[in-house]
Protein backbone atom coordinates (compact mmCIF):
# COMPACT_ATOMS: atom_id res chain seq x y z
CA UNK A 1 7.75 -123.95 64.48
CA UNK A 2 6.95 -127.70 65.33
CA UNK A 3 9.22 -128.98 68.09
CA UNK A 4 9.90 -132.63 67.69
CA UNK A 5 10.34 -134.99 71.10
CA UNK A 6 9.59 -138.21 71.99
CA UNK A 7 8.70 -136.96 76.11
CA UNK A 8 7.18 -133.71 76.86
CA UNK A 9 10.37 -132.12 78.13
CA UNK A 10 9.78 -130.86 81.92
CA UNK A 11 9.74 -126.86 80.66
CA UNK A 12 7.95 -125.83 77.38
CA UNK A 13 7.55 -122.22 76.24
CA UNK A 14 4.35 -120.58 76.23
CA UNK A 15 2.84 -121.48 73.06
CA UNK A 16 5.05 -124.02 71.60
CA UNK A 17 3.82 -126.59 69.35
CA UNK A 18 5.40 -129.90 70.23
CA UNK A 19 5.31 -133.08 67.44
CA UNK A 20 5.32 -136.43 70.17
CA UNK A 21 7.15 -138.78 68.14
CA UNK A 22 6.28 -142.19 70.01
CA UNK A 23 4.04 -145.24 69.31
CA UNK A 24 4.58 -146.74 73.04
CA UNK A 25 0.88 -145.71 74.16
CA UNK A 26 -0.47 -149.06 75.13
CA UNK A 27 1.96 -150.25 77.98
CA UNK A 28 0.33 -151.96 81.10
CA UNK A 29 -3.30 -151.20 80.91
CA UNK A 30 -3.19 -148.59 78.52
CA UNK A 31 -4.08 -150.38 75.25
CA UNK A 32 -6.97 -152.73 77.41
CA UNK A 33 -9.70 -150.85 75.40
CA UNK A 34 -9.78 -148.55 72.34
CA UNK A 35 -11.28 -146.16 73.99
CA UNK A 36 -12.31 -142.57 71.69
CA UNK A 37 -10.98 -139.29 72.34
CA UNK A 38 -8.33 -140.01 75.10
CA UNK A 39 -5.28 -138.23 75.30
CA UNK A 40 -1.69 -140.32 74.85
CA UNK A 41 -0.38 -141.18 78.47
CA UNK A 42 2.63 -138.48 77.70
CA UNK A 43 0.66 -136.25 78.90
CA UNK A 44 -0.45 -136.57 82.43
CA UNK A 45 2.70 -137.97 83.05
CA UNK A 46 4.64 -135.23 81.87
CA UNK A 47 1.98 -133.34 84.69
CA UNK A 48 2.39 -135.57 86.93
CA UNK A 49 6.17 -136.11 86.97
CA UNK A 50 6.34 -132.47 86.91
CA UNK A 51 4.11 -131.21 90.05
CA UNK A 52 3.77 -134.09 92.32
CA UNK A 53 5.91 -136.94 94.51
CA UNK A 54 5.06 -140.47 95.67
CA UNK A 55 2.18 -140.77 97.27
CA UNK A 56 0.07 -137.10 96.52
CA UNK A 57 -3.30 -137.32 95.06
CA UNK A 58 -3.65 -137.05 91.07
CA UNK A 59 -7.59 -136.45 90.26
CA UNK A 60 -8.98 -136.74 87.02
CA UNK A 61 -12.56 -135.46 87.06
CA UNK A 62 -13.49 -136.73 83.35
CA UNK A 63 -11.59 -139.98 83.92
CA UNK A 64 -12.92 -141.73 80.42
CA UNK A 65 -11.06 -144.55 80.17
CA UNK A 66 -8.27 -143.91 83.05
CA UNK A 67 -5.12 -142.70 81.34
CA UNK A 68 -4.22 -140.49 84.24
CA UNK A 69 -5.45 -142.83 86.47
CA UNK A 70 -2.90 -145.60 85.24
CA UNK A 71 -0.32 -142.72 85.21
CA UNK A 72 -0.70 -141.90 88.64
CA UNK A 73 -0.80 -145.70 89.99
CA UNK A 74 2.46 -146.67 87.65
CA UNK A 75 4.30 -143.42 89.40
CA UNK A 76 3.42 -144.19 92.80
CA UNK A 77 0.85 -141.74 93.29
CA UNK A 78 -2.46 -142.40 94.72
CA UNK A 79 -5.67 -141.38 91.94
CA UNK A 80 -9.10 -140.23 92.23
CA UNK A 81 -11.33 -140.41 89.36
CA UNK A 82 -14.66 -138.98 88.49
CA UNK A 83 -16.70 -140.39 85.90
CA UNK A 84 -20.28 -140.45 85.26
CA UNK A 85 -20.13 -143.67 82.90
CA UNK A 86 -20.49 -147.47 83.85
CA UNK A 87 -17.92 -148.71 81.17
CA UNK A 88 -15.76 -145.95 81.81
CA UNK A 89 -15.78 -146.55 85.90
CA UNK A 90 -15.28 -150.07 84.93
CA UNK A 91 -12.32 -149.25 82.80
CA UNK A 92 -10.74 -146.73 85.54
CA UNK A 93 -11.55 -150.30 88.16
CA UNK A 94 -9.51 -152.71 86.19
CA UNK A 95 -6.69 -150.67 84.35
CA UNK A 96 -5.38 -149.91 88.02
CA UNK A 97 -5.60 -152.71 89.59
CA UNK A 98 -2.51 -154.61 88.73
CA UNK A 99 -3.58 -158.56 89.26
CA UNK A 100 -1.22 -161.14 91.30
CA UNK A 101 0.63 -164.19 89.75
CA UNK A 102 -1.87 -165.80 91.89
CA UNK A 103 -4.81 -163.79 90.50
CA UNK A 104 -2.93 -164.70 86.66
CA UNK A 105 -2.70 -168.08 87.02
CA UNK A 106 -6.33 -168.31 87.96
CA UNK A 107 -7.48 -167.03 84.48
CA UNK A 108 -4.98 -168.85 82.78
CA UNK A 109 -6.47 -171.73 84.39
CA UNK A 110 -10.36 -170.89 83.11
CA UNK A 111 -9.02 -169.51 80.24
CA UNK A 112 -10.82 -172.15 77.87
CA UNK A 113 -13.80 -172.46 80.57
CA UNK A 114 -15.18 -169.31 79.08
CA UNK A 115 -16.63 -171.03 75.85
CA UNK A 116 -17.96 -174.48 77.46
CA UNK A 117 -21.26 -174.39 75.37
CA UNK A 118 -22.94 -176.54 78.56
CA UNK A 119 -24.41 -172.48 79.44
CA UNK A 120 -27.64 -172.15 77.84
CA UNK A 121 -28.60 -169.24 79.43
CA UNK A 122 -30.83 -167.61 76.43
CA UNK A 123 -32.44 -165.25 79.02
CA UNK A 124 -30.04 -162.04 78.27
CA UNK A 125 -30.10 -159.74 75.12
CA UNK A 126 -28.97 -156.74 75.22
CA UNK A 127 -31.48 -153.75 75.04
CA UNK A 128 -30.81 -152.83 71.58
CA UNK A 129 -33.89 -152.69 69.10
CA UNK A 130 -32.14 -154.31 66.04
CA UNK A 131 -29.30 -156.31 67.69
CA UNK A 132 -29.14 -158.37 64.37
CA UNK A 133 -28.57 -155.06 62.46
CA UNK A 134 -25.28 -155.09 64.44
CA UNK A 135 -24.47 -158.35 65.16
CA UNK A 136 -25.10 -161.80 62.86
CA UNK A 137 -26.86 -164.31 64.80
CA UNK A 138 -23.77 -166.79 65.39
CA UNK A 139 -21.98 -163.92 67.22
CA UNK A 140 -25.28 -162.98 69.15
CA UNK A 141 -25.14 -166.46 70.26
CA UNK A 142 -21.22 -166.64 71.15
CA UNK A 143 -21.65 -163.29 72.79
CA UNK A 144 -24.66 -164.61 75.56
CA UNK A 145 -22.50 -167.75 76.00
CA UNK A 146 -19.07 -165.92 76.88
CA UNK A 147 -21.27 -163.65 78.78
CA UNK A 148 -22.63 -165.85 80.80
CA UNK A 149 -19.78 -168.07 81.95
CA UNK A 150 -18.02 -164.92 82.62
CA UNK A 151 -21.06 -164.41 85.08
CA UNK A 152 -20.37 -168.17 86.09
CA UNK A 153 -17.26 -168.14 86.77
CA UNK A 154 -17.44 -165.07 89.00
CA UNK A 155 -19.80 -166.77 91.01
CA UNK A 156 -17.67 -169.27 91.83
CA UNK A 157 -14.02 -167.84 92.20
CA UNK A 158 -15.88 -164.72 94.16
CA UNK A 159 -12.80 -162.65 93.01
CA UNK A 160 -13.81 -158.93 92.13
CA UNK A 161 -10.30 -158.13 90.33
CA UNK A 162 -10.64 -161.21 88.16
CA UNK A 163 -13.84 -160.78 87.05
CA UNK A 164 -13.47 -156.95 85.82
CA UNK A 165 -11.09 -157.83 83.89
CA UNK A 166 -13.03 -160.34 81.98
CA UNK A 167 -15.40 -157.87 81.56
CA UNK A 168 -13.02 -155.43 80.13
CA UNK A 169 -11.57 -158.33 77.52
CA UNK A 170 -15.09 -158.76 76.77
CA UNK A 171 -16.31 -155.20 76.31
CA UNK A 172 -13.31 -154.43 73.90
CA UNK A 173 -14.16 -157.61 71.73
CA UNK A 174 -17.89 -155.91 70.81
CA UNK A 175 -16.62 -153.54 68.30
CA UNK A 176 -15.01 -156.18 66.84
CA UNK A 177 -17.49 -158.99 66.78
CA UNK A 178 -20.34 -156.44 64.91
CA UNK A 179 -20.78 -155.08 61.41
CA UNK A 180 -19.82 -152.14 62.72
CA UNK A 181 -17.31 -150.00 60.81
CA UNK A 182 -13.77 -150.21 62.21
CA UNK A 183 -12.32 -147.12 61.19
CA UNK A 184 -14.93 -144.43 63.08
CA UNK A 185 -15.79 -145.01 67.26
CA UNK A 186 -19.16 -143.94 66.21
CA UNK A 187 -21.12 -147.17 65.53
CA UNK A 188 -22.52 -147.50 62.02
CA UNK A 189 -23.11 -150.68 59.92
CA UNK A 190 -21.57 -149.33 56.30
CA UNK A 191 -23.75 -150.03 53.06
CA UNK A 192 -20.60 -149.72 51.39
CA UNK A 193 -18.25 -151.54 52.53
CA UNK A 194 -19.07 -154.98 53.88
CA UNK A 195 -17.25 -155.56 56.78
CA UNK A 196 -17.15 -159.88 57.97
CA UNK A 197 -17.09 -159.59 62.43
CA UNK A 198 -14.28 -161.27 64.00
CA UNK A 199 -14.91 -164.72 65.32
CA UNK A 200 -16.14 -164.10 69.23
CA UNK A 201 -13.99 -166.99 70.66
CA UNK A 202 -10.59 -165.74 68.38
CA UNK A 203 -11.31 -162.23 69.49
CA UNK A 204 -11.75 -162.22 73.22
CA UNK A 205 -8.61 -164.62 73.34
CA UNK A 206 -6.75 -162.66 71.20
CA UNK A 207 -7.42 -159.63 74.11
CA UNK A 208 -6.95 -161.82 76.97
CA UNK A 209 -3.71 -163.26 76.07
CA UNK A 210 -2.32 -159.49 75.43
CA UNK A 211 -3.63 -158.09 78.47
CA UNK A 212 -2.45 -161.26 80.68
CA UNK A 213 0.82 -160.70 78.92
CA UNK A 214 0.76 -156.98 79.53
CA UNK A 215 -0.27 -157.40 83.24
CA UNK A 216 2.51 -160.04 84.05
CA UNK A 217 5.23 -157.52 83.16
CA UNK A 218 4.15 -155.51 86.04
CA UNK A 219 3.69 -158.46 89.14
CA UNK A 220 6.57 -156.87 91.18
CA UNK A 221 6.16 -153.29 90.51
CA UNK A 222 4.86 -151.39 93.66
CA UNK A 223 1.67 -148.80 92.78
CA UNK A 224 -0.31 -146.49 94.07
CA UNK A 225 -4.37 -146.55 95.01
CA UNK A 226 -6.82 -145.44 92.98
CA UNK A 227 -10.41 -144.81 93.92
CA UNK A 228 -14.00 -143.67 92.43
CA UNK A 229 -15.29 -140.19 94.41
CA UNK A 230 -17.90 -138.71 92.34
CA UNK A 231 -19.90 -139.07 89.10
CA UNK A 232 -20.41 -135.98 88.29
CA UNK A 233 -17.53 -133.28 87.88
CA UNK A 234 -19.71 -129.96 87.87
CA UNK A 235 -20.56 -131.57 92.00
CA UNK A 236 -17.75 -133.42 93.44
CA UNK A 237 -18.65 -133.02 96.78
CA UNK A 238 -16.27 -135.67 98.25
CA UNK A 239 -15.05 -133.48 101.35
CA UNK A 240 -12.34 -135.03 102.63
CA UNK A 241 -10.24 -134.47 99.94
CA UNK A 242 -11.08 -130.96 99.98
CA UNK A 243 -7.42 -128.93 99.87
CA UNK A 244 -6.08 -132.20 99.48
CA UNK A 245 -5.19 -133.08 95.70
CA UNK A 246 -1.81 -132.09 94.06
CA UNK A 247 -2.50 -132.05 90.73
CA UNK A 248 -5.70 -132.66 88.59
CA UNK A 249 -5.14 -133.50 84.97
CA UNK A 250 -8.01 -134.40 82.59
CA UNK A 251 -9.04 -134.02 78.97
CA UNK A 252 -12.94 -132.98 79.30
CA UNK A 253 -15.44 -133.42 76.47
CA UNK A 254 -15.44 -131.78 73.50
CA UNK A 255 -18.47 -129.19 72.58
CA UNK A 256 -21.19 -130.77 70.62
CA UNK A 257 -18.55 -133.02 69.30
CA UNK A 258 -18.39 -136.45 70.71
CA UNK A 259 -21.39 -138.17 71.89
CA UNK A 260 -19.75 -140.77 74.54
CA UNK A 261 -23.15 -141.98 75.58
CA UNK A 262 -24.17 -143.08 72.03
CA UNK A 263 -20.54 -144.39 70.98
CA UNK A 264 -20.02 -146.73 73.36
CA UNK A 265 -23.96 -147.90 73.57
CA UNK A 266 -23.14 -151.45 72.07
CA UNK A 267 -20.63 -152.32 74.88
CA UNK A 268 -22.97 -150.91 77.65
CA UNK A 269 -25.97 -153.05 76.13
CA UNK A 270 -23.91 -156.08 76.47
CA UNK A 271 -22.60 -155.38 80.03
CA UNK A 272 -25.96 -154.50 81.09
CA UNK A 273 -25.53 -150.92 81.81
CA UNK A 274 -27.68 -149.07 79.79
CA UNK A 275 -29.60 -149.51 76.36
CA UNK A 276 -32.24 -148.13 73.92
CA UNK A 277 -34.60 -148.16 76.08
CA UNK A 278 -33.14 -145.12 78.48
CA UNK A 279 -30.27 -144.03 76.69
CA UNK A 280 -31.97 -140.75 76.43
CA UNK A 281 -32.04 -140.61 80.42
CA UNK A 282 -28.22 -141.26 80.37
CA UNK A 283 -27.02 -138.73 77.61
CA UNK A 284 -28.81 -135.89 80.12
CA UNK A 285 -26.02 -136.52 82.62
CA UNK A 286 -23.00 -135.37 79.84
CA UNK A 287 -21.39 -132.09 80.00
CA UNK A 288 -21.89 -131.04 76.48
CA UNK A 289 -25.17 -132.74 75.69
CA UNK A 290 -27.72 -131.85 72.72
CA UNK A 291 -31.04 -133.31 75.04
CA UNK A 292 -31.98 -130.29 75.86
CA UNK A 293 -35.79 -129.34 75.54
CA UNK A 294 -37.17 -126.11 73.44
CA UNK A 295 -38.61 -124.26 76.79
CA UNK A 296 -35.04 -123.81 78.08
CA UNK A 297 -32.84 -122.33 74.94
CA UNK A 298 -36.59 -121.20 73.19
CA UNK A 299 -36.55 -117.31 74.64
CA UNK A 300 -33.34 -115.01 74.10
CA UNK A 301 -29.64 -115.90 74.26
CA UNK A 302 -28.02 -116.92 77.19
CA UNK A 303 -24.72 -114.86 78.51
CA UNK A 304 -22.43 -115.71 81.03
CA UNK A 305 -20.52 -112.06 81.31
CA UNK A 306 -17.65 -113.02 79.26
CA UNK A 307 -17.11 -111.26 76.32
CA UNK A 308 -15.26 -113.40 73.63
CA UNK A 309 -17.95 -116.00 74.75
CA UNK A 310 -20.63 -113.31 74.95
CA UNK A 311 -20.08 -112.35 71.07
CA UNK A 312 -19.91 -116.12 69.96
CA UNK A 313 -23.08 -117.20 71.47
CA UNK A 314 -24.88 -114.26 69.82
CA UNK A 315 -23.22 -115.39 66.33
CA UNK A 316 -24.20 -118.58 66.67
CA UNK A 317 -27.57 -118.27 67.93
CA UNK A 318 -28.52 -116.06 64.86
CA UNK A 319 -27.96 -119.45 63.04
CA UNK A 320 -29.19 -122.56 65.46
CA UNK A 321 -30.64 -120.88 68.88
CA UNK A 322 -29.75 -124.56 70.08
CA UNK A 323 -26.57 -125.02 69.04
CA UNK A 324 -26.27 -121.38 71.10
CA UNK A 325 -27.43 -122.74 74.49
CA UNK A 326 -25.19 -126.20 74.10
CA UNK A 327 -21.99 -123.83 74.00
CA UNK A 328 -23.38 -121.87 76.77
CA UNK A 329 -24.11 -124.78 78.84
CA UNK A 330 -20.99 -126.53 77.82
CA UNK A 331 -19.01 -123.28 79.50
CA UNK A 332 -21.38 -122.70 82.50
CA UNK A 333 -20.57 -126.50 83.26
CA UNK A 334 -17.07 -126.16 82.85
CA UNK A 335 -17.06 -123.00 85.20
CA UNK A 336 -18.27 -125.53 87.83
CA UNK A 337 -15.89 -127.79 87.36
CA UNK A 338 -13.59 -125.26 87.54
CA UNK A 339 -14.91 -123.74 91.18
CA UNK A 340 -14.79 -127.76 92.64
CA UNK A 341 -11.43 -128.57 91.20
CA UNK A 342 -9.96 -125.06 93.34
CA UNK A 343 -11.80 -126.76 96.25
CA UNK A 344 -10.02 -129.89 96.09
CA UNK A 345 -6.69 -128.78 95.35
CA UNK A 346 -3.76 -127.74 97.77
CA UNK A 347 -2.89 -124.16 97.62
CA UNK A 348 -0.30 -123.88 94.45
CA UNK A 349 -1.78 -126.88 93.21
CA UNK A 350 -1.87 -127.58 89.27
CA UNK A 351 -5.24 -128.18 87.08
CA UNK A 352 -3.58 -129.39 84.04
CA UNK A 353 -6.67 -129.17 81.33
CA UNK A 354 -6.15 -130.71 77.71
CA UNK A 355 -8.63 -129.64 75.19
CA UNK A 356 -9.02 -128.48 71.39
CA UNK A 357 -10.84 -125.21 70.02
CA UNK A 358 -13.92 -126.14 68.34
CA UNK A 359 -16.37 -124.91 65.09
CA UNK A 360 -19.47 -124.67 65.58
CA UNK A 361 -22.11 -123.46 62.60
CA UNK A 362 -19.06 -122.63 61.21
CA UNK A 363 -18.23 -120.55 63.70
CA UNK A 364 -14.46 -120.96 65.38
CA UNK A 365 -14.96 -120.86 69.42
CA UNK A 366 -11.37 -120.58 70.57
CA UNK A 367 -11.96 -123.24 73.13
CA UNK A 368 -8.99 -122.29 75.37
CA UNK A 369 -9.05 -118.86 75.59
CA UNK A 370 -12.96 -119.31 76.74
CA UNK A 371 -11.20 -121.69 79.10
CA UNK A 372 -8.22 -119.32 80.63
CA UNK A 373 -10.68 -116.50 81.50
CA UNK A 374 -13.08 -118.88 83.01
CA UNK A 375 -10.41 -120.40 85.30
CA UNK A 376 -8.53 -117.04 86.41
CA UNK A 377 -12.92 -115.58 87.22
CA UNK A 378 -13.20 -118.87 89.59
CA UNK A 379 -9.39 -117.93 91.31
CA UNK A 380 -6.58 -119.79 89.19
CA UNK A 381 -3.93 -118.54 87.74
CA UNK A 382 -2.18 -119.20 84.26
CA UNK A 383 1.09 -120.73 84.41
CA UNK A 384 1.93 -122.12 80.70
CA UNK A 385 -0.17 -123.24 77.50
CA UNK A 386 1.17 -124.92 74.77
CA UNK A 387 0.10 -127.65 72.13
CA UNK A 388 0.78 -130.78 70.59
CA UNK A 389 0.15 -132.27 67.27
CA UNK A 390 -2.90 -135.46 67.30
CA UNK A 391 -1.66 -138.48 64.93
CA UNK A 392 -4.65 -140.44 65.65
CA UNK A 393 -7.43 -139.66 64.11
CA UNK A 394 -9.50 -142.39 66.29
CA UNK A 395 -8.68 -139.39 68.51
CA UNK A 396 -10.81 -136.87 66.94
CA UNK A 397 -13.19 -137.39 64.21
CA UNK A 398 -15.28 -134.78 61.88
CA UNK A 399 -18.47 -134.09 63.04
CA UNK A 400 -21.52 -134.59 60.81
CA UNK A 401 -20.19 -131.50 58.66
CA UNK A 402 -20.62 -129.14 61.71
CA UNK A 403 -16.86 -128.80 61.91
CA UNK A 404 -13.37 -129.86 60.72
CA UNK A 405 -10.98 -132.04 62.37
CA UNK A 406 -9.66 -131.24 65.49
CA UNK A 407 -5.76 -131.38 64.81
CA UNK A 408 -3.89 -130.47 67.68
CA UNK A 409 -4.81 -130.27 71.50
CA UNK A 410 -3.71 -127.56 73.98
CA UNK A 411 -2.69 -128.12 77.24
CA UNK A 412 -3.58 -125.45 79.56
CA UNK A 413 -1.46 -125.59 83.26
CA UNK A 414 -3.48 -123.36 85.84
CA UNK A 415 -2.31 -123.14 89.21
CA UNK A 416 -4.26 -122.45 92.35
């Protein structure tokens, strides 16, 4: 049965399936980016709501594109996010850091200073090999100018706040502004369908007029802190918040299913972050990544002691030894984000972990059962699971035949 409710209600039987029937998901910073694979805001706040008061720490270790984050500022709770990614640290930045009127007015002000053609700075492209294959050469040109005033302009008003969110309004636009297909986040110019980019100017002030309206809704309203502590959720390190965090609530990567790194490589390119030229250095640092050379998954199968897992990897290995040691390291990963999660969090504190079951080869791996056992062998406990229905298929998309959709996400609540 298929329970239908507009908020997660504050106690849900083990197992339930629950059917979120609301379209209010892009409220305050929410809807600043289209961001793939992130969980509706529901969620952690349901979590949050639930285990925590004003001022306790909410962590996200795979913060993406900061939905618990903004959560956990908007309730009054202070966040600390994790997150290997340039875009998405920039994204975590600006979607909690509510502006002033003062701040507002500013960009209202330079609002039209952002397309004064008198910048002809030619010396940036981004490092793409065929930027033309993506982007005609009008927008290629509109792109470097807004880019560079941007740039301009934060030299000049020296205001940090200001000019991440210009970089935000001008990362979402990118996607938009290419021949890039709109329906899919992975990027891929369609021979099909021939899709005409957005005009760059009508675009980015399209974005900054919703976002400035968005923000100004939310001048008065007090928030909590947020702050970066780690890039990398398998080491957090970050002592001093050791037995400090109330709840962590995150949504980590899928197995061999979503390739963040490559997705978003268009907006990095054009912020500067990363490109063509290294992107192969960057998708090493994902949990869940397929760069992995021969001499490490070449000689036998991998086990980790677990035997659900233990029987999958074998299955799986007699079909792609790979494919075999991705799943493997995929779980030995997540086992060490599980051990520096228990570190961080108060005794009786809540790790509230959102992911789907996968299929890989064709082989189901039941995802959150691999993920229960792993917890309770690094000291949590189980305290609920239950599920909810995805209606976005943005959300979740099929992957290169390897598997189906993913149609509903579990929530797993552990407890220390």
């Amino acid at each position: 049965m298929i329970f239908q409710i507009k908020e997660i209600p504050e106690t849900v039987g083990l197992g339930t399936t629950l059917e979120i029937m609301t379209t209010d998901i892009s409220y305050f910073t929410h809807g600043f980016f289209k961001y793939p694979c992130k969980f509706i805001p529901q969620v952690p706040r349901w979590a949050i709501l639930k285990y925590t008061k004003e001022g306790d720490f909410v962590l996200d270790p795979f913060s993406g594109s900061g939905t618990t984050l903004v959560e956990a500022v908007l309730n009054k709770r202070n966040a600390l996010a994790v997150d290997f990614d340039k875009l998405s640290q920039l994204l975590c930045e600006t979607k909690t850091s509510p502006l002033s009127a003062k701040q507002l007015n500013t960009l209202k002000q330079i609002r039209l200073e952002l397309f004064n053609t008198d910048n002809k700075d030619k010396s940036f492209s981004p490092d793409l090999h065929n930027t033309d294959h993506w982007f005609s050469p009008e927008n290629i040109r509109e792109l470097r100018i807004l880019r560079g005033n941007i740039i301009k302009l934060n030299s000049k008003i020296n205001d940090r706040a200001i000019n991440s969110f210009l970089l935000v309004c001008f990362a979402s636009i990118i996607k938009k502004t290419s021949f890039t297909d709109d329906t899919s986040p992975k990027p891929y110019v369609s021979k099909r369908i021939k899709k005409v980019p957005a005009s760059v100017r009508d675009a980015f002030l399209k974005a900054f007029d919703t976002n400035i309206s968005n923000l100004e809704k939310y001048i008065d309203v007090k928030m909590g802190k947020s702050i970066l502590i780690s890039e990398d959720a398998r080491e957090i390190n970050a002592p001093e918040y050791k037995n400090q965090v109330t709840l962590a609530v995150t949504s980590p990567p899928y197995i061999n299913a979503f390739d963040y790194v490559r997705v978003l490589r268009l907006e990095n390119a054009w912020l500067g972050f990363y490109g063509d030229s290294n992107i192969t250095d960057v998708k090493k640092n994902q949990i869940g990544t397929e760069n992995i050379p021969v001499k490490e998954y070449g000689v036998g199968v991998n086990k980790m002691g677990i035997k659900i897992l233990d029987n999958l990897l074998e299955k799986i290995a007699e079909r792609d030894k790979k494919r075999a040691y991705v799943v493997y390291k995929y779980f030995m990963d997540m086992s060490k984000n599980f051990k520096e999660i228990k570190r961080l969090l108060k005794s009786n504190g809540h790790y509230v972990v959102v992911v789907g079951d996968s299929k890989i080869k064709d082989i189901n791996v039941p995802t959150k059962d691999i993920f229960i056992e792993i917890a309770e062998i690094n000291g949590f406990k189980l305290s609920n699971y239950f599920s909810y229905i995805i209606k976005n298929r943005y959300l979740r998309i099929p992957r290169s035949g390897r598997g189906g959709f993913i149609d509903k996400d579990w929530i797993i609540d552990l407890v220390k």
